[in-house]
C-alpha atoms as a PDB file:
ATOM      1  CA  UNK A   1     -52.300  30.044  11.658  1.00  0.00           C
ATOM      2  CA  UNK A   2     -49.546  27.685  12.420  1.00  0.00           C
ATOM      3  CA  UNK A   3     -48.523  29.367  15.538  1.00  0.00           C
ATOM      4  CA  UNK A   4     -52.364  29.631  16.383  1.00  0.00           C
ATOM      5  CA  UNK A   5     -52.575  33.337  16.660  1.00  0.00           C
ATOM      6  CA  UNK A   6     -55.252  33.386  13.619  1.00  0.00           C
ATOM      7  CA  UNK A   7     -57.436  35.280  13.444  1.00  0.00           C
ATOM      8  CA  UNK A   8     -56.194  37.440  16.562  1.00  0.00           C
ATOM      9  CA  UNK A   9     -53.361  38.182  15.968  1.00  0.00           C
ATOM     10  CA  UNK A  10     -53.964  39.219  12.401  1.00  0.00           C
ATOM     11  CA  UNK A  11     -54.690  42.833  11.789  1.00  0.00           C
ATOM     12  CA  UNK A  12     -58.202  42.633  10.017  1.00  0.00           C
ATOM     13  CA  UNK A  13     -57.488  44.273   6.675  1.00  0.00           C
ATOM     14  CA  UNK A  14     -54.482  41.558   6.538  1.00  0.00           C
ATOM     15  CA  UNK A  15     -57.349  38.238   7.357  1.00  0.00           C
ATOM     16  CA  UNK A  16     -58.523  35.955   5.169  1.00  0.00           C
ATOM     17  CA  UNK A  17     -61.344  34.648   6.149  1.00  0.00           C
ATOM     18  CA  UNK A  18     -61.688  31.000   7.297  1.00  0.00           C
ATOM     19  CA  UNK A  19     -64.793  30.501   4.133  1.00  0.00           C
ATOM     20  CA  UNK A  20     -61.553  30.824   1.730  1.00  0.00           C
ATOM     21  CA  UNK A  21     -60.189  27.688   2.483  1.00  0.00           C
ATOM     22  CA  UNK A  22     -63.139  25.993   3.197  1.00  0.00           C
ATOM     23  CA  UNK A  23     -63.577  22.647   0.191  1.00  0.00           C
ATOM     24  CA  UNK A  24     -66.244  21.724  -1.839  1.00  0.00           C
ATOM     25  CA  UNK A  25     -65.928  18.369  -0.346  1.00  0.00           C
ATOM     26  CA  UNK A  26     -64.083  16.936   2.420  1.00  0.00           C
ATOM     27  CA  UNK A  27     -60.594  16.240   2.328  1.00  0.00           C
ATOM     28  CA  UNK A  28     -59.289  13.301   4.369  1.00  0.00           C
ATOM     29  CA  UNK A  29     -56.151  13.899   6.298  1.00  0.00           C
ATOM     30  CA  UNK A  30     -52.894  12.017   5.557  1.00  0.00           C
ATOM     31  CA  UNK A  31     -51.026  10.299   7.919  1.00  0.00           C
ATOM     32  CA  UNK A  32     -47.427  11.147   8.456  1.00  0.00           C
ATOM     33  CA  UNK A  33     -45.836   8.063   8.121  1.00  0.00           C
ATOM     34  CA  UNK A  34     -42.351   9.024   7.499  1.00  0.00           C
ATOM     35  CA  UNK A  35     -40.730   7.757  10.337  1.00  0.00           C
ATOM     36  CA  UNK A  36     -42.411   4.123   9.735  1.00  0.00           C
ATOM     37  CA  UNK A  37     -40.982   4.304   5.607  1.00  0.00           C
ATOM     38  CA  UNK A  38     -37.378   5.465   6.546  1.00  0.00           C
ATOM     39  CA  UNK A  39     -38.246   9.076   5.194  1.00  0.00           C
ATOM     40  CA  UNK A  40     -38.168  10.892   8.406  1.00  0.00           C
ATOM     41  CA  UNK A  41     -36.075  14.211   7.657  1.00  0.00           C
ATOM     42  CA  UNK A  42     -35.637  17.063   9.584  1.00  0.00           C
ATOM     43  CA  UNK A  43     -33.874  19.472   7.390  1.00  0.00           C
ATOM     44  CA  UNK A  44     -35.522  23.171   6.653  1.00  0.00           C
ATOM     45  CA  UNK A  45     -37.504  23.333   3.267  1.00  0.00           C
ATOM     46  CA  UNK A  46     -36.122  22.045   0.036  1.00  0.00           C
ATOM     47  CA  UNK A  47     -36.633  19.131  -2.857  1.00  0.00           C
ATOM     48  CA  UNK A  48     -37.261  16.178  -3.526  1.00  0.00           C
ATOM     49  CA  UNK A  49     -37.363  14.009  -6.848  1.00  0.00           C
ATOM     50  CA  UNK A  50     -38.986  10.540  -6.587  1.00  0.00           C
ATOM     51  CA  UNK A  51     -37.126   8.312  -9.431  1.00  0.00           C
ATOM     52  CA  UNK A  52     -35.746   4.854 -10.216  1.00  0.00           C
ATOM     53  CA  UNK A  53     -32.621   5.799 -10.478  1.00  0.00           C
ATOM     54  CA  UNK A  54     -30.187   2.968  -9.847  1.00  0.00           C
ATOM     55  CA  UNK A  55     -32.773   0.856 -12.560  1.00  0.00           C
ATOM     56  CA  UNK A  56     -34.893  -1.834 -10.384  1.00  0.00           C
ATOM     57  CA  UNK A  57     -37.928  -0.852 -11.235  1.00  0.00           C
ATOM     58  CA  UNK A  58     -38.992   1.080  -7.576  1.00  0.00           C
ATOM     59  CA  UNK A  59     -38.707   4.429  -7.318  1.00  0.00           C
ATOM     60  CA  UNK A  60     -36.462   5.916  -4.839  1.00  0.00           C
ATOM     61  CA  UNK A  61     -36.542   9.523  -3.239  1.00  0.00           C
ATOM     62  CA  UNK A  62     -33.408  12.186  -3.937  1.00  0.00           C
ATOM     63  CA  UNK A  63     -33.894  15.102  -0.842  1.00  0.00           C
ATOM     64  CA  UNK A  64     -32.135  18.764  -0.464  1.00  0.00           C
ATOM     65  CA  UNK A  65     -32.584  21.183   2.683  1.00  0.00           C
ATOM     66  CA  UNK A  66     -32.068  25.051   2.221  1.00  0.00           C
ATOM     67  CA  UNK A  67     -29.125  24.865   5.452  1.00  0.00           C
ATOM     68  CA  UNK A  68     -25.876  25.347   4.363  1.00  0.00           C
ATOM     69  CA  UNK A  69     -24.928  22.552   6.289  1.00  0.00           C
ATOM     70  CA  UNK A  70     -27.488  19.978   5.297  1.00  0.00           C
ATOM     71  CA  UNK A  71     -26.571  17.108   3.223  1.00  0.00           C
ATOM     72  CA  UNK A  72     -28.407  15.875  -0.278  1.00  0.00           C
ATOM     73  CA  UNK A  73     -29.901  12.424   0.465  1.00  0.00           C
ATOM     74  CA  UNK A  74     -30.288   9.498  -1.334  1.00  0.00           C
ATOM     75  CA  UNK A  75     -33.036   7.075  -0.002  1.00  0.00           C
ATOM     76  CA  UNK A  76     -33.303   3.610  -1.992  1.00  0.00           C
ATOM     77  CA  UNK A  77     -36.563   1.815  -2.144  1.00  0.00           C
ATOM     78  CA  UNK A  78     -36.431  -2.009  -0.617  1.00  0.00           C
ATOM     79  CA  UNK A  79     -39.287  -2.628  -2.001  1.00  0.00           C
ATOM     80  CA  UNK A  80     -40.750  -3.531   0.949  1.00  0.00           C
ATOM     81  CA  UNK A  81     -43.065  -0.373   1.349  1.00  0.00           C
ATOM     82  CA  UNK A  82     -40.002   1.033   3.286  1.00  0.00           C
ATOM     83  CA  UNK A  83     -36.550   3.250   2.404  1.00  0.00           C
ATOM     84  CA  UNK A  84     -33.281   2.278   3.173  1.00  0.00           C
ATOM     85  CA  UNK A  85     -30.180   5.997   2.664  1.00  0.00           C
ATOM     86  CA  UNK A  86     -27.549   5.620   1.032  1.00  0.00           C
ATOM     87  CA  UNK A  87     -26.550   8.442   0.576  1.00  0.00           C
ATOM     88  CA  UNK A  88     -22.608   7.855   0.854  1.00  0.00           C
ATOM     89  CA  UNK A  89     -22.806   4.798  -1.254  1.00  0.00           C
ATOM     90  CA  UNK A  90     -24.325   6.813  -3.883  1.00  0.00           C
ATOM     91  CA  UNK A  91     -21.273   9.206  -3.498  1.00  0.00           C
ATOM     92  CA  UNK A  92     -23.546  12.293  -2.583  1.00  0.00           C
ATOM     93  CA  UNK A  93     -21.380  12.854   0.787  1.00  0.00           C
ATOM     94  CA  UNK A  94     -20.192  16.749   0.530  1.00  0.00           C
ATOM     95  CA  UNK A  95     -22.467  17.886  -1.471  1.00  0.00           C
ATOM     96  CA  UNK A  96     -24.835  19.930   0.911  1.00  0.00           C
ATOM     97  CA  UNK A  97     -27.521  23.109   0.835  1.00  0.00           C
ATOM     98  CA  UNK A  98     -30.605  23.389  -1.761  1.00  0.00           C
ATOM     99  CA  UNK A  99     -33.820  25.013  -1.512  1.00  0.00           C
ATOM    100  CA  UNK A 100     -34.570  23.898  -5.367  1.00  0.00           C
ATOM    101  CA  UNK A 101     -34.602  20.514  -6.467  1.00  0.00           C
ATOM    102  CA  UNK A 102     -35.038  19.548 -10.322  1.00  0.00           C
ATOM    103  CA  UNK A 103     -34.651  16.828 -12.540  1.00  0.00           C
ATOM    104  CA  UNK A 104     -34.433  15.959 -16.396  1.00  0.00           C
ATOM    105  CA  UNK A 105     -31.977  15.286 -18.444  1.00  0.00           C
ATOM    106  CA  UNK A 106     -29.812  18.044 -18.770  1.00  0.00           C
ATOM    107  CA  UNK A 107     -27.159  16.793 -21.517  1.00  0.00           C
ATOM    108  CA  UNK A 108     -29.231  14.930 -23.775  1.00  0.00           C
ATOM    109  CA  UNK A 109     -27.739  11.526 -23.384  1.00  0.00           C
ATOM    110  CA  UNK A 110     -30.962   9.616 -21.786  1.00  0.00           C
ATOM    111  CA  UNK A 111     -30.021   9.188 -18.299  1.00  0.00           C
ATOM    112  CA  UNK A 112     -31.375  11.121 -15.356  1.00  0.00           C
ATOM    113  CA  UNK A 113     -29.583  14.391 -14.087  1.00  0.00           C
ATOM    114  CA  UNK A 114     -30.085  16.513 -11.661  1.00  0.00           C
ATOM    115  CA  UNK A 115     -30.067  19.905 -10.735  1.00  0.00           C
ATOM    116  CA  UNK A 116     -29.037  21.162  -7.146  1.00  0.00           C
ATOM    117  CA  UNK A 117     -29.978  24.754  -7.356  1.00  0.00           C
ATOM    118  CA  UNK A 118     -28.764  27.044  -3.709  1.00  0.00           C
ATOM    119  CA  UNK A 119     -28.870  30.082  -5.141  1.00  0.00           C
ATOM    120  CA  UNK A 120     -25.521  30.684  -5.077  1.00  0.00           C
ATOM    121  CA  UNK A 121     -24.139  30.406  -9.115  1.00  0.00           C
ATOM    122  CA  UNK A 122     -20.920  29.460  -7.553  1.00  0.00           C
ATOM    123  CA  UNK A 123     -22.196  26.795  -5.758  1.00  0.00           C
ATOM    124  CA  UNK A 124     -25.054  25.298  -7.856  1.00  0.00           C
ATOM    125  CA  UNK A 125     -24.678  21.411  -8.503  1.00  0.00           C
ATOM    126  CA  UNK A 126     -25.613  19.417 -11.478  1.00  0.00           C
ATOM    127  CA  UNK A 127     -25.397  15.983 -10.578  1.00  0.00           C
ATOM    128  CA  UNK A 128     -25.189  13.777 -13.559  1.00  0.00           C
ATOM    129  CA  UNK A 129     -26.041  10.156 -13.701  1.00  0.00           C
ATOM    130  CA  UNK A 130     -23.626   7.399 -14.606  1.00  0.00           C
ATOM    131  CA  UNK A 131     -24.077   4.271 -16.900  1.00  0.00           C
ATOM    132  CA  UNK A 132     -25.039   1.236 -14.143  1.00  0.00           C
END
């Protein structure tokens, strides 16, 4: 469908017809407003965990990307509606790769952790949160 060879290009015992994702009701669509935010990513697929996690009350938004290569993100909320990274200040630089993205709290000791998962053992992450 995304490359817009459905149904053609389909063989037919492979289609699903167009009635299976049709809604009860109609679903509005969403802008993208990423770029406007200071969101605007483009990384392959991977996580992202929406928390407060340096304690001012807004919630910021922790990313991963499945490429080797691609960094973990850190975007702080200004409170303003928009997002400022800061990624580096955080002290996330290096740490790169990760399809899976989880959080809870891992040790027990009430703070936010979270886990970086590549699929690699050898190069999973937990990141563990600090006292402010």
């Amino acid at each position: 469908m995304r490359l817009g060879q459905y149904p053609d290009q389909v063989p037919t015992r492979l289609r699903i017809p167009p009635s299976a994702f049709a809604s009860e009701y109609p679903l509005p669509r969403f802008p993208n407003i990423a770029t406007e935010v200071g969101l605007a990513v483009e990384d392959p697929s991977g996580g992202s965990v929406p928390e407060d996690f340096d304690g001012d009350g807004q919630l910021g938004v922790m990313y991963s990307a499945m490429g080797l290569a691609s960094p973990l993100r850190y975007f702080r909320n200004t409170g303003t509606g928009k997002f400022a990274e800061e990624t580096e200040a955080a002290g996330l630089t290096g740490l790169t790769g990760g399809l899976n993205l989880v959080s809870g709290d891992n040790d027990n000791d009430g703070r936010l952790d979270l886990y970086l998962g590549t699929g690699d053992p050898e190069f999973t992450t937990l990141v563990q949160s600090h006292p402010p």
